[in-house]
N, C-alpha and C. Protein backbone atom coordinates (compact mmCIF):
# COMPACT_ATOMS: atom_id res chain seq x y z
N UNK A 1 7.41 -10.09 -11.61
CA UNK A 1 6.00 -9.77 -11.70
C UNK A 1 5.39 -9.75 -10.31
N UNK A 2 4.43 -8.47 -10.27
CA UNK A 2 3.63 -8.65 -8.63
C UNK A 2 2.43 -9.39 -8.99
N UNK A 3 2.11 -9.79 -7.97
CA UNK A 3 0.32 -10.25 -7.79
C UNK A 3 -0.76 -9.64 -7.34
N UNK A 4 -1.72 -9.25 -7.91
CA UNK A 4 -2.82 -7.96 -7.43
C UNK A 4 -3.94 -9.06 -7.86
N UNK A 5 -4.97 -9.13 -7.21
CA UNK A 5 -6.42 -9.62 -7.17
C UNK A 5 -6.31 -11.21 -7.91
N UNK A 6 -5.36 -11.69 -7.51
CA UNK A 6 -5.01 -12.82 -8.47
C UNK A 6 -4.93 -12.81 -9.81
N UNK A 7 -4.02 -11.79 -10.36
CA UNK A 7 -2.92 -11.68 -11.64
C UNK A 7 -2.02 -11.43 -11.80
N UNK A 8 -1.17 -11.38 -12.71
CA UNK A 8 0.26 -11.38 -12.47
C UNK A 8 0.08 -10.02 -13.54
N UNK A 9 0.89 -8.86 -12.60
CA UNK A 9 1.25 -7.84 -13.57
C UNK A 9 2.64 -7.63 -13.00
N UNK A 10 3.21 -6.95 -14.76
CA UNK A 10 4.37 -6.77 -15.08
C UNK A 10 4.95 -5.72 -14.03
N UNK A 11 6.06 -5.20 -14.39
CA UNK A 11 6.30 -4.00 -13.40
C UNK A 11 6.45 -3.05 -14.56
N UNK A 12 5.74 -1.51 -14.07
CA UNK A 12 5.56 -0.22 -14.66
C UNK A 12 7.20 -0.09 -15.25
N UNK A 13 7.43 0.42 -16.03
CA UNK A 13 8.88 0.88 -16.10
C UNK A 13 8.75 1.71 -17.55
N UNK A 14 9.45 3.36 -16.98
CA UNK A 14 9.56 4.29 -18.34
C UNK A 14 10.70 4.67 -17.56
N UNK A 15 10.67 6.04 -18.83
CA UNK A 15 11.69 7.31 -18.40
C UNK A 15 11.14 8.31 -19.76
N UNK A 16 11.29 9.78 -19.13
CA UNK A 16 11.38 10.60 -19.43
C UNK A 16 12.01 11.66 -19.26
N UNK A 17 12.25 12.69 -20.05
CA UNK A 17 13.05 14.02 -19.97
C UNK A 17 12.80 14.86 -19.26
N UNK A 18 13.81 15.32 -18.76
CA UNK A 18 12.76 17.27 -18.18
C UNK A 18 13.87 18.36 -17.78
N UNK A 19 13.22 19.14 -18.38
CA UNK A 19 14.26 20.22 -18.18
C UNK A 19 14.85 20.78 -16.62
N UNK A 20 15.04 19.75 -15.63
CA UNK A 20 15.26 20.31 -14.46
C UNK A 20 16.59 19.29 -13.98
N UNK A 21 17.13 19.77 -12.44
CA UNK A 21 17.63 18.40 -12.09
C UNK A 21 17.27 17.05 -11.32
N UNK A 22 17.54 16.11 -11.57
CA UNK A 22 17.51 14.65 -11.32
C UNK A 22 16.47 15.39 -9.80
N UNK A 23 16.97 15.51 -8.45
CA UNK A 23 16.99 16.00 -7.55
C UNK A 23 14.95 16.45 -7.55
N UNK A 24 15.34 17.64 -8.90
CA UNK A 24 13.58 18.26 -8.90
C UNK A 24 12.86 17.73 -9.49
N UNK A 25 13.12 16.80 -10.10
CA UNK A 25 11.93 16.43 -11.25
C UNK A 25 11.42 14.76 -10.26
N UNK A 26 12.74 14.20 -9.38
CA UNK A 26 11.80 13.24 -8.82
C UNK A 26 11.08 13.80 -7.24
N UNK A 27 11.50 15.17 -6.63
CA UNK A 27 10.53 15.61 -5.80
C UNK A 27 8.93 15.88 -6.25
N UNK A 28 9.07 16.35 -7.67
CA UNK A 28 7.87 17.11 -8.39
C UNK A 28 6.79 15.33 -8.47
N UNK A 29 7.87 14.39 -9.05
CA UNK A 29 7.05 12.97 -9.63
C UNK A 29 6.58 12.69 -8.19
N UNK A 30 7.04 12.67 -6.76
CA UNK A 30 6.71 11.74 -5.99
C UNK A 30 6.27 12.55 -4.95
N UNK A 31 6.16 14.17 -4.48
CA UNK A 31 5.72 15.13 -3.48
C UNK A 31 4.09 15.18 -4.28
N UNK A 32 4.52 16.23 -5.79
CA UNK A 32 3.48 16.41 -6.12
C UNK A 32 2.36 15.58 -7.23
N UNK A 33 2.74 13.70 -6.53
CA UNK A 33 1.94 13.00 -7.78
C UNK A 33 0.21 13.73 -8.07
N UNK A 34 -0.70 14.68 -7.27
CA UNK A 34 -1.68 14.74 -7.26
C UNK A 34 -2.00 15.41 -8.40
N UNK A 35 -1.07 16.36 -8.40
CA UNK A 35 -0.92 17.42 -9.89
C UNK A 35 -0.69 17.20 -11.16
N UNK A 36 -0.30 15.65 -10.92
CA UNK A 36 0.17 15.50 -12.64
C UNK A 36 -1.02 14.00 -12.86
N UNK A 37 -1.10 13.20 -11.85
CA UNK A 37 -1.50 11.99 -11.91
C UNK A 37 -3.22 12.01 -12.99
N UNK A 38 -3.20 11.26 -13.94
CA UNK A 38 -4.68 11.48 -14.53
C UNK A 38 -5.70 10.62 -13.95
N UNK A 39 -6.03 10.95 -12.68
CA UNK A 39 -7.75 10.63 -11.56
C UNK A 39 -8.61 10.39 -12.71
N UNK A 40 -9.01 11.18 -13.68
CA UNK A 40 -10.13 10.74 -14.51
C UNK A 40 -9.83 9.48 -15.41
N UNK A 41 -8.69 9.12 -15.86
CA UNK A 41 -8.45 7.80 -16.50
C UNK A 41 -7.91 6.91 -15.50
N UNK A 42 -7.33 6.60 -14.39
CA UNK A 42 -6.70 6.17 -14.10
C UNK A 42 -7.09 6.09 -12.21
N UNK A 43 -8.08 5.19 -11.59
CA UNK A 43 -8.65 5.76 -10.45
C UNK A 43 -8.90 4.71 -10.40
N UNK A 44 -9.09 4.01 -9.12
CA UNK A 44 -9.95 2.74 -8.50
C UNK A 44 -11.24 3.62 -7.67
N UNK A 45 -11.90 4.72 -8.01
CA UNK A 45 -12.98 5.57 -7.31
C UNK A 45 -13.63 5.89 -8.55
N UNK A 46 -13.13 6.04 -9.84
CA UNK A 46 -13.59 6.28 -10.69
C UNK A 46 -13.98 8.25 -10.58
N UNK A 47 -15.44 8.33 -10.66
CA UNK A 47 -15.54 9.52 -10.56
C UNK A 47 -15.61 11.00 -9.15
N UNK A 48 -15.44 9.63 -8.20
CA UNK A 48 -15.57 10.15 -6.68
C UNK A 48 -14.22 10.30 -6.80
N UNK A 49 -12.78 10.21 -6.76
CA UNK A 49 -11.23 10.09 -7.21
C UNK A 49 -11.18 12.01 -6.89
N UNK A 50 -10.65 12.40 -5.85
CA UNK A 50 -10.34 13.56 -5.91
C UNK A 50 -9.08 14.07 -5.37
N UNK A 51 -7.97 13.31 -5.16
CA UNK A 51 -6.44 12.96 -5.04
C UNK A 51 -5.93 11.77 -5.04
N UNK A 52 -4.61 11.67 -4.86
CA UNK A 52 -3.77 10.69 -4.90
C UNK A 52 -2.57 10.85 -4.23
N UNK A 53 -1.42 10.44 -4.00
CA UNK A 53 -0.72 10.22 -3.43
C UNK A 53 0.66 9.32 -3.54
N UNK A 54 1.57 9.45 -2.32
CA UNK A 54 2.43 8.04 -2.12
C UNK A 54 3.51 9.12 -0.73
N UNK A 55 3.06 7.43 0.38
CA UNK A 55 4.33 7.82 1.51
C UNK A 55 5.41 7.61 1.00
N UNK A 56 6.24 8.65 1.23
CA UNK A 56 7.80 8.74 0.26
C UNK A 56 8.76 7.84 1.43
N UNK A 57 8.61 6.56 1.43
CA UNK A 57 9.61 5.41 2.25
C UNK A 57 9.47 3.75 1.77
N UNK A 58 10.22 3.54 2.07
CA UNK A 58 10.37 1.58 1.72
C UNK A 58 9.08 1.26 2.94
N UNK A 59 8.16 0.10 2.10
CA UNK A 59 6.93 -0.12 2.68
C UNK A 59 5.60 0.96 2.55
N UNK A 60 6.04 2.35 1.99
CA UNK A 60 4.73 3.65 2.34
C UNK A 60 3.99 3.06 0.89
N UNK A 61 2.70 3.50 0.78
CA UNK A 61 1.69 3.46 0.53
C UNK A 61 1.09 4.23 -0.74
N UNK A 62 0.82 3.78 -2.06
CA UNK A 62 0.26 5.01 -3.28
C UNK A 62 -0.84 4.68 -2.50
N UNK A 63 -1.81 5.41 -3.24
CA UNK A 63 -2.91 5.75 -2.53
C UNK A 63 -3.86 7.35 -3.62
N UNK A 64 -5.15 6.79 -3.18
CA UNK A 64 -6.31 7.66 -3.87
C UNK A 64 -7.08 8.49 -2.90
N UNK A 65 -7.26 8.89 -3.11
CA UNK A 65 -8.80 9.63 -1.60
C UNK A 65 -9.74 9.90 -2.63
N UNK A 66 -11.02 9.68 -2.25
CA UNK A 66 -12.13 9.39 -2.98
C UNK A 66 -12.59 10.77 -1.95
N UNK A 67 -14.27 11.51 -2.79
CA UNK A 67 -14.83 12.45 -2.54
C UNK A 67 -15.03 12.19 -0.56
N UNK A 68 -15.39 10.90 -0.54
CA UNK A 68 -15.64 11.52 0.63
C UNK A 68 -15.04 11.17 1.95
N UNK A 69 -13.45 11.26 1.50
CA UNK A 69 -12.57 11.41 2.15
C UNK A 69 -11.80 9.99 2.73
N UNK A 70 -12.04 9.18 1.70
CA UNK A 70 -11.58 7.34 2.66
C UNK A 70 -10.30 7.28 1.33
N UNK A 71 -9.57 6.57 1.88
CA UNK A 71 -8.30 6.56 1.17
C UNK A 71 -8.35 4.80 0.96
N UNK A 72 -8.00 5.20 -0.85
CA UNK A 72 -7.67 2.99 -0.87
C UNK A 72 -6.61 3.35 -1.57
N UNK A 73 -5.48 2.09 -0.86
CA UNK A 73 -4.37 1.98 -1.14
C UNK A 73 -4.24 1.28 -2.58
N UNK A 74 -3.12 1.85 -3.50
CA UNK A 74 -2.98 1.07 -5.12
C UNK A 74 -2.07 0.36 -5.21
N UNK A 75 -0.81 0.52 -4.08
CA UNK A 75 0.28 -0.18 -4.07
C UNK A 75 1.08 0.48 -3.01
N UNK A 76 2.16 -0.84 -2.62
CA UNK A 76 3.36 -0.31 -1.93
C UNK A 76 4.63 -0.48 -2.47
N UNK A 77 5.08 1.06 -1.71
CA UNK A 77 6.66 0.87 -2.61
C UNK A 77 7.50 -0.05 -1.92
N UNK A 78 8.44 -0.62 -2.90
CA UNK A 78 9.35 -1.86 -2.53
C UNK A 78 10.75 -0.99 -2.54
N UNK A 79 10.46 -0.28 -2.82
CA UNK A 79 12.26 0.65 -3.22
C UNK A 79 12.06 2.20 -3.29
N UNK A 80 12.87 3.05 -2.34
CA UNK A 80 12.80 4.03 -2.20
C UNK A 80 14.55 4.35 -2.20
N UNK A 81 15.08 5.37 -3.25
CA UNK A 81 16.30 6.02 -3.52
C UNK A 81 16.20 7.20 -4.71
N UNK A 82 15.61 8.10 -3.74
CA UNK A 82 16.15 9.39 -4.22
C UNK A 82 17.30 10.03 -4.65
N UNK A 83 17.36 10.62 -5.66
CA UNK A 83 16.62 10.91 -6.22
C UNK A 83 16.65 9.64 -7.79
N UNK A 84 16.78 8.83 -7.80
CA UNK A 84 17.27 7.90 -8.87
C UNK A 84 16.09 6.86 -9.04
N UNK A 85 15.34 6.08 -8.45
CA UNK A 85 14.14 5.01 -8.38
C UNK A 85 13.48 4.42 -7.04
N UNK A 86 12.36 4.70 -7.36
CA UNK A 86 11.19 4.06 -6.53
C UNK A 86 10.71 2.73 -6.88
């Protein structure tokens, strides 16, 4: 479990299908999170939330950019191995 604002949350963990290979579907999850990511449910900007992000390396940064252009970080990655888990 990590620690965020003094709580203990679990760690995220799925999987899903896709008709592509291993290779494209985690460039698509982790180049293009802005395109798929849901900003309107899911935002620490709430309605100012007009991308998102993540530096693709051990230690880089998810991340939001709010309307007027300031970026707050949501987490850092602990594990980077392409194409298999972040």
């Amino acid at each position: 479990m990590s620690k965020s604002s003094g709580r203990l949350l679990a760690p995220v963990r799925t999987s899903i299908e896709v008709p592509c290979p291993p290779e494209e579907a985690f460039r698509v999850f982790t180049a293009r999170l802005d395109t798929w990511w849901p900003l309107t449910t899911y935002s620490v900007t709430g309605d100012s939330a007009v991308s998102c992000g993540m530096e693709q390396r051990i230690g880089g940064a998810l991340f939001e950019i709010d309307s007027a252009g300031a970026t707050h970080r949501w987490g850092t990655l602990n594990l980077w191995e392409p194409p298999n888990r972040l």
